[in-house]
N, C-alpha and C. Protein backbone atom coordinates (compact mmCIF):
# COMPACT_ATOMS: atom_id res chain seq x y z
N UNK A 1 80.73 104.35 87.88
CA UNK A 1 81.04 104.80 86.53
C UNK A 1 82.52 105.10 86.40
N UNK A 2 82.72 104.66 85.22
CA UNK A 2 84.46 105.23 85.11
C UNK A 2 84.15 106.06 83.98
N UNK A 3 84.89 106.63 83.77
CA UNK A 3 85.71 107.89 82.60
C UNK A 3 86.73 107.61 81.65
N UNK A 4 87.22 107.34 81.20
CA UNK A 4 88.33 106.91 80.27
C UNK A 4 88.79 107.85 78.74
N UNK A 5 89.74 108.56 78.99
CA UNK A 5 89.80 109.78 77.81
C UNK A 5 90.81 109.08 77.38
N UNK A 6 91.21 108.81 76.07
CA UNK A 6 92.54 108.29 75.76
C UNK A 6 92.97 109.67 74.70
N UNK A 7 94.83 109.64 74.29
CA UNK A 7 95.53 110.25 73.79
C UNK A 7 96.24 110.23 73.21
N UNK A 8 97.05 111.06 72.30
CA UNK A 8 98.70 110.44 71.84
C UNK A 8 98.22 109.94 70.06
N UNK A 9 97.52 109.63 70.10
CA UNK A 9 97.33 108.84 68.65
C UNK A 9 98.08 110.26 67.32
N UNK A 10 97.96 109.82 66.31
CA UNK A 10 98.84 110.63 65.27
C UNK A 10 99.02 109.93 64.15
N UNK A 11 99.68 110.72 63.38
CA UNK A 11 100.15 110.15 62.48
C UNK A 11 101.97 109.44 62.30
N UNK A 12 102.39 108.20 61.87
CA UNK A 12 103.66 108.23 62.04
C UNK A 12 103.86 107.19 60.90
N UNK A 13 105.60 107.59 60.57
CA UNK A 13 106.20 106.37 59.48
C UNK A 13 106.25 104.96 60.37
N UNK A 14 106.07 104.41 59.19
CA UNK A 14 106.39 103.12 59.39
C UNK A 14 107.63 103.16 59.95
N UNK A 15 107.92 101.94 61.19
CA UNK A 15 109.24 102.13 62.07
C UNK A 15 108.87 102.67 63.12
N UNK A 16 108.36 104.00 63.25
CA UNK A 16 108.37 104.67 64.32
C UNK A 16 107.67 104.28 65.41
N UNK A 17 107.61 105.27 66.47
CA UNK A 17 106.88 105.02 67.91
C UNK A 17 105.78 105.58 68.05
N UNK A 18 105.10 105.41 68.95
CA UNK A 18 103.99 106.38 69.63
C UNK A 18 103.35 105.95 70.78
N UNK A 19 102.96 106.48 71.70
CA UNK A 19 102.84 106.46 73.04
C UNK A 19 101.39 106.72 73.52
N UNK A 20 100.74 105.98 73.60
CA UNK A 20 99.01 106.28 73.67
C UNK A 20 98.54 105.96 75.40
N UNK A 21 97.84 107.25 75.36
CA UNK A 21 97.31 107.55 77.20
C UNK A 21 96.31 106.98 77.13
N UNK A 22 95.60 106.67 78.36
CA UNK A 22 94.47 106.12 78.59
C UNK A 22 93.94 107.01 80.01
N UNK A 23 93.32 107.81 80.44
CA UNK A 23 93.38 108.79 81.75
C UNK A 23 92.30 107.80 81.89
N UNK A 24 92.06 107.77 83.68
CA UNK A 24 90.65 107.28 84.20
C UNK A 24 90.13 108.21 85.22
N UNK A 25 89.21 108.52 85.20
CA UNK A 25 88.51 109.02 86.28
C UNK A 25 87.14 108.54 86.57
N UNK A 26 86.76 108.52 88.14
CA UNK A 26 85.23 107.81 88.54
C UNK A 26 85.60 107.32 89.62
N UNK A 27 85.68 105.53 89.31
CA UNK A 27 85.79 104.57 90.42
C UNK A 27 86.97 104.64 90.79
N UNK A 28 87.32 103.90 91.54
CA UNK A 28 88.65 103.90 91.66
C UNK A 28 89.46 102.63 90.74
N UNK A 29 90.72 103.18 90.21
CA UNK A 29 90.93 102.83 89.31
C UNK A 29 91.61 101.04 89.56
N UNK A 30 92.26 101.07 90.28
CA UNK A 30 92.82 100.02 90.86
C UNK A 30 92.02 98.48 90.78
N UNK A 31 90.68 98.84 90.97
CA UNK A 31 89.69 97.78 90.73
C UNK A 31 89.60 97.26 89.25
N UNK A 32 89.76 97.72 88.18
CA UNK A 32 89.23 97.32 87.15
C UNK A 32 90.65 97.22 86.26
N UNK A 33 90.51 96.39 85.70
CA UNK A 33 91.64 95.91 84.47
C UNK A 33 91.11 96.71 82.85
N UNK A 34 92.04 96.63 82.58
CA UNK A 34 92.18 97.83 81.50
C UNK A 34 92.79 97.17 80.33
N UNK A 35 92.22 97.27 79.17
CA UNK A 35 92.33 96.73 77.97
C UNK A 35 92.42 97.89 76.55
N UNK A 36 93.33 97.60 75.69
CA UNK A 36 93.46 98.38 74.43
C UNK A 36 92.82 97.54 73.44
N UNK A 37 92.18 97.73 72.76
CA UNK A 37 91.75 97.35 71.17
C UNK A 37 91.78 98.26 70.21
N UNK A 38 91.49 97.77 69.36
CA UNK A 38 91.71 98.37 67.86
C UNK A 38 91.32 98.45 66.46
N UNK A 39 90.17 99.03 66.35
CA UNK A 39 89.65 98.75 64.96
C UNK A 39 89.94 99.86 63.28
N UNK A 40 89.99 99.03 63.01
CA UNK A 40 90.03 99.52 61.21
C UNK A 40 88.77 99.36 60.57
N UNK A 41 89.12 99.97 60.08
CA UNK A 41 88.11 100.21 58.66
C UNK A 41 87.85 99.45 58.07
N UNK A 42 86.23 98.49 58.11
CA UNK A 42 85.78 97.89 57.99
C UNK A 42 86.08 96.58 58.34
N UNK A 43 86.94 96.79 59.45
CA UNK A 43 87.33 95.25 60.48
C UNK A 43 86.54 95.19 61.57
N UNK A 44 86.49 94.12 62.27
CA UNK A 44 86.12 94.15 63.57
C UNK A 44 86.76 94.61 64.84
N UNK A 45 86.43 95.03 65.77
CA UNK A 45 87.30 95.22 66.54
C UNK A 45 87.92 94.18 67.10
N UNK A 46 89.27 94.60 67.63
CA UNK A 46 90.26 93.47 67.99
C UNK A 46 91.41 94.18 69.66
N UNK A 47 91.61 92.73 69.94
CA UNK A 47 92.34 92.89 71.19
C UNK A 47 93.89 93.16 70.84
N UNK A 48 94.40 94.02 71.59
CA UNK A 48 95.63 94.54 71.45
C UNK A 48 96.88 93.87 72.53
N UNK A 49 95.83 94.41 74.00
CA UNK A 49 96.66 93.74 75.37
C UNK A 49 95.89 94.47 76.50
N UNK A 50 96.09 93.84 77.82
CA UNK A 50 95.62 94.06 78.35
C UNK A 50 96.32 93.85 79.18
N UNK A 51 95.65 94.26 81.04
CA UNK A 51 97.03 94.51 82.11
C UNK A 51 95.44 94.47 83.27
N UNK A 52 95.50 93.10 84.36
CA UNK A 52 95.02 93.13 85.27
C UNK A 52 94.96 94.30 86.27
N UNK A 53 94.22 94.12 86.75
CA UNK A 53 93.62 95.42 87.64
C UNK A 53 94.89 95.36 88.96
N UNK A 54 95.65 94.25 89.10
CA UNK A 54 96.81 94.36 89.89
C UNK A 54 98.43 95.03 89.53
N UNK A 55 97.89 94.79 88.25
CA UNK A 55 98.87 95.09 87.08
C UNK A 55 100.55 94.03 87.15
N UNK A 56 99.45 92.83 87.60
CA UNK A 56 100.69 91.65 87.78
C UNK A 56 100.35 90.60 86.79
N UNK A 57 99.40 90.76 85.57
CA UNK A 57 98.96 89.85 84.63
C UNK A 57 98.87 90.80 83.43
N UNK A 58 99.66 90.56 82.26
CA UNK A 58 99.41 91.54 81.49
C UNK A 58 99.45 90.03 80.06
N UNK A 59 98.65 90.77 78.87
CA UNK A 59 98.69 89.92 78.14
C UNK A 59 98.94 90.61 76.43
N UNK A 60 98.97 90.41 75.77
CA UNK A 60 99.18 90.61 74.28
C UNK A 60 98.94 90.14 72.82
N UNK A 61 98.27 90.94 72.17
CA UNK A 61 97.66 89.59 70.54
C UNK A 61 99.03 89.53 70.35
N UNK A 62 99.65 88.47 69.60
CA UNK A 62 100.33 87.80 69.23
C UNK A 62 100.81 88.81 67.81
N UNK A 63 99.89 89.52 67.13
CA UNK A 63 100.28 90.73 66.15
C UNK A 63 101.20 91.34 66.76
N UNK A 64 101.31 92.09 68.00
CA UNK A 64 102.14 93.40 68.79
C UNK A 64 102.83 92.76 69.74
N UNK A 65 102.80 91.39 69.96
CA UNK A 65 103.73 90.89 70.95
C UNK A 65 105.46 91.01 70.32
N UNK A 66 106.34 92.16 71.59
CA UNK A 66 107.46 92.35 71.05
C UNK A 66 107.85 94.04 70.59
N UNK A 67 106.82 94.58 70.21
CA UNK A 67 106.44 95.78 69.57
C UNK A 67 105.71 96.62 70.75
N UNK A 68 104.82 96.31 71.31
CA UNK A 68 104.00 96.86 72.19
C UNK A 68 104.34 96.78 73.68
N UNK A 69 104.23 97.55 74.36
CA UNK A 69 103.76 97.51 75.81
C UNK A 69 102.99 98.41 76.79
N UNK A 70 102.58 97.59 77.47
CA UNK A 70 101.30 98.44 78.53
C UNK A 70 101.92 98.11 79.32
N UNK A 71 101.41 99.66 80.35
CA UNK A 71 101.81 99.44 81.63
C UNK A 71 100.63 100.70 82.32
N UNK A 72 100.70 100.80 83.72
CA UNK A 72 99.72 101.65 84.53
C UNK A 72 100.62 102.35 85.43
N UNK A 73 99.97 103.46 85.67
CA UNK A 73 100.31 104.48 86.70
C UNK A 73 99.27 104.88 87.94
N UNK A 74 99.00 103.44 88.51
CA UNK A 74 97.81 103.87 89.51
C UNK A 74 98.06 105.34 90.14
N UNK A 75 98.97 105.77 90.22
CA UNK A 75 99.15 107.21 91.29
C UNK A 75 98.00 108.46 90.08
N UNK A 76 98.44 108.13 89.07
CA UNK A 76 97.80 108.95 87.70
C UNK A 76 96.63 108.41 87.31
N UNK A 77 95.94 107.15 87.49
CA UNK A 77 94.85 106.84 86.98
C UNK A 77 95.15 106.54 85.69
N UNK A 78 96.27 106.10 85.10
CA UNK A 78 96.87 106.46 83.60
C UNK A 78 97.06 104.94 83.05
N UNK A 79 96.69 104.55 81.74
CA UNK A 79 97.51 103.23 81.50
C UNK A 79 97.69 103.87 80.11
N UNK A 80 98.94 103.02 79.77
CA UNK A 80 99.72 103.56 78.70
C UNK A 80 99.91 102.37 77.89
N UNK A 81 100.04 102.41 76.17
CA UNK A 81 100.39 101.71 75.35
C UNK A 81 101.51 102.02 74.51
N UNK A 82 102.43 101.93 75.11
CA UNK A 82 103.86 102.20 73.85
C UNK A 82 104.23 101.21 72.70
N UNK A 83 104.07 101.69 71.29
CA UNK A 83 104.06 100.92 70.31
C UNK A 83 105.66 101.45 69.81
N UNK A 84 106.16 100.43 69.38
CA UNK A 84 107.21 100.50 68.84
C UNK A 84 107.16 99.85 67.31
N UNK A 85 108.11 99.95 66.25
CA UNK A 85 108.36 99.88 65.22
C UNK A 85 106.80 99.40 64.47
N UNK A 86 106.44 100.34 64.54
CA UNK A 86 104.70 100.40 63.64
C UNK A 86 105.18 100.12 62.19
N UNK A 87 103.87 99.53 61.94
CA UNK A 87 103.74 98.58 60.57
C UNK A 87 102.36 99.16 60.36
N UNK A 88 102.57 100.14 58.64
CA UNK A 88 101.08 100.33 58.34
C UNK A 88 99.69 99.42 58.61
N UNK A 89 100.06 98.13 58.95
CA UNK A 89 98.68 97.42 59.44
C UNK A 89 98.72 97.28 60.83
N UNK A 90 99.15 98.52 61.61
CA UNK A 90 98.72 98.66 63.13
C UNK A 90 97.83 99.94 63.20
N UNK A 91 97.77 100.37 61.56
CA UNK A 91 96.58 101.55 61.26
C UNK A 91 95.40 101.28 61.80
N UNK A 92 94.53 101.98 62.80
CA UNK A 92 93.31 101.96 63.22
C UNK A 92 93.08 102.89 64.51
N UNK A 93 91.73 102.89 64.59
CA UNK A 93 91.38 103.43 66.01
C UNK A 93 91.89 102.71 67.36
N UNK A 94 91.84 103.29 67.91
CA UNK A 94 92.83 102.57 69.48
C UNK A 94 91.84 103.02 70.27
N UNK A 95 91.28 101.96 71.15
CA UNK A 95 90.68 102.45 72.06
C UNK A 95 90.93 101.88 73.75
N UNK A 96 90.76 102.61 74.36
CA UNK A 96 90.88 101.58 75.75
C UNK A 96 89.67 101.66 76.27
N UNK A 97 89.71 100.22 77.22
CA UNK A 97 88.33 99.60 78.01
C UNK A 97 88.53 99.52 79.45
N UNK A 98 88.15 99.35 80.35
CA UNK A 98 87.52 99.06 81.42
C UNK A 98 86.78 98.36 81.95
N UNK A 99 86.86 96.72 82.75
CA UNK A 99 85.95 95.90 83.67
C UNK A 99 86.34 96.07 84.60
N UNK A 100 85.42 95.16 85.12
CA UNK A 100 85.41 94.99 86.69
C UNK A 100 85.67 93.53 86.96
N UNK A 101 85.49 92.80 86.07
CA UNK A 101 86.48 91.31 85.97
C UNK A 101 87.66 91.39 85.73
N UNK A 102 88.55 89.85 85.89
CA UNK A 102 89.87 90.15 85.37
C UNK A 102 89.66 90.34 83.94
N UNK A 103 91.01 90.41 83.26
CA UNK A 103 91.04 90.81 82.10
C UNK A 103 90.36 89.78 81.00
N UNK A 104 89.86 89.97 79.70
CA UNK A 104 89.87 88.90 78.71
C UNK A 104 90.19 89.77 77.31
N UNK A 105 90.12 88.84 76.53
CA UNK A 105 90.63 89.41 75.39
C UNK A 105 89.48 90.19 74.28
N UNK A 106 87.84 89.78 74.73
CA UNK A 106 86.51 89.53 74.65
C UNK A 106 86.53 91.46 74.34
N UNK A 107 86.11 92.05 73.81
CA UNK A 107 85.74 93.06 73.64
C UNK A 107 84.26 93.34 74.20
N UNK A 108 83.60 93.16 74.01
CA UNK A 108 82.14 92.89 74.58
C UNK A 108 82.07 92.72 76.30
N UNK A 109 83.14 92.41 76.80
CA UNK A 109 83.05 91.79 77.95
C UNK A 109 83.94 92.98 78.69
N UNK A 110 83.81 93.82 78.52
CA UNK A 110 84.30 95.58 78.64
C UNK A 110 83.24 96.58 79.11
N UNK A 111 83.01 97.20 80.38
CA UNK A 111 81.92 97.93 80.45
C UNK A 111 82.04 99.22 80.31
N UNK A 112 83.17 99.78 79.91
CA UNK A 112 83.63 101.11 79.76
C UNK A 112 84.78 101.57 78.63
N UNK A 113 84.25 102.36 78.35
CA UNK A 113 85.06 102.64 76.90
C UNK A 113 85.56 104.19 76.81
N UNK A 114 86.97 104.64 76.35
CA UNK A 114 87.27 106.00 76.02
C UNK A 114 86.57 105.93 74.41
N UNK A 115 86.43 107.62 73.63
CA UNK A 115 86.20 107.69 72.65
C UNK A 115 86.94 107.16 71.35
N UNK A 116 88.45 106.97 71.97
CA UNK A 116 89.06 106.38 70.10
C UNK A 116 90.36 106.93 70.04
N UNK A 117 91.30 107.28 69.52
CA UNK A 117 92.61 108.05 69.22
C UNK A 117 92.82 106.93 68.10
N UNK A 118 93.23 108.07 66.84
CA UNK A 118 93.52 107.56 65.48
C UNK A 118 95.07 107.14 65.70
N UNK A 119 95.48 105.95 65.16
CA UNK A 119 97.05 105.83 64.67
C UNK A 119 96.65 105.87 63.13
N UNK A 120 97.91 106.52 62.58
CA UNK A 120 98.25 106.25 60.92
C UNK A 120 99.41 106.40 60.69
N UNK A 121 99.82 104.29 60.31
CA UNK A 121 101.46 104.59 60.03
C UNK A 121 101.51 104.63 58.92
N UNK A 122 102.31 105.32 58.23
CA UNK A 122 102.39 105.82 56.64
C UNK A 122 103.43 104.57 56.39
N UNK A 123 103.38 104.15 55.11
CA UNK A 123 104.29 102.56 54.64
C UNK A 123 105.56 103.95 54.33
C-alpha cells in the first residue's frame, strides 16, 4: 500500500506560481512512478506529467509543457509539481498517482491516489 497526501494548492493570479507536494508513505517509494492529473469541473480527468520511478523519464501534456515541472525527492518520499505562469484554465483539482508500472499517461492505469489540492488562477 502506498499513502500519498498532496499540498500547496491555493488560490493565485493569473501569471503566478505555485508549488504542489505530493508526500508518500507505505512501500517504498523508489519503486513506483508517480503521476499528476487534473480535473475540472465537469471535465474528465486529465494527465499533467509524470516522472518514472527512476526519475530518469519524465513526461508532460503538451498544455504545461514549458510552464510545469516535476521532480522527486526520494530521500523525502516527496514529488513535486512547480507550475509557473498559470492560466485560469490550469483551474482544477490536482491530484497525484502512484504505479507500480512505468509511467503512462492513462489515469486508470494508477493504483494509488492522494485526496486532491484545489488550484484557482483568478484571470
Amino acid at each position: 500500500q502506498v499513502q500519498l497526501v498532496e499540498s500547496g494548492g491555493g488560490l493565485v493570479q493569473a501569471g503566478g506560481s505555485l508549488r504542489l507536494s505530493c508526500a508518500a508513505s507505505g512501500r517504498t517509494f523508489t519503486t513506483y512512478a508517480m503521476g499528476w492529473f487534473r480535473q475540472a469541473p465537469g471535465k474528465e480527468r486529465e494527465f499533467v506529467a509524470a516522472i518514472s520511478s527512476s526519475g530518469g523519464s519524465i513526461h508532460y501534456a503538451d498544455s504545461v509543457k514549458g510552464r510545469f515541472t516535476i521532480s522527486s525527492d526520494n530521500a523525502k518520499s516527496t514529488v513535486y509539481l512547480q507550475m509557473r505562469s498559470l492560466k485560469p484554465e490550469d483551474t482544477a483539482v490536482y491530484y497525484c498517482a502512484a504505479q507500480r508500472g512505468g509511467w503512462t499517461m492513462g489515469w486508470r492505469d494508477y493504483d494509488y491516489w492522494g485526496q486532491g489540492t484545489q488550484v484557482t488562477v483568478s484571470s
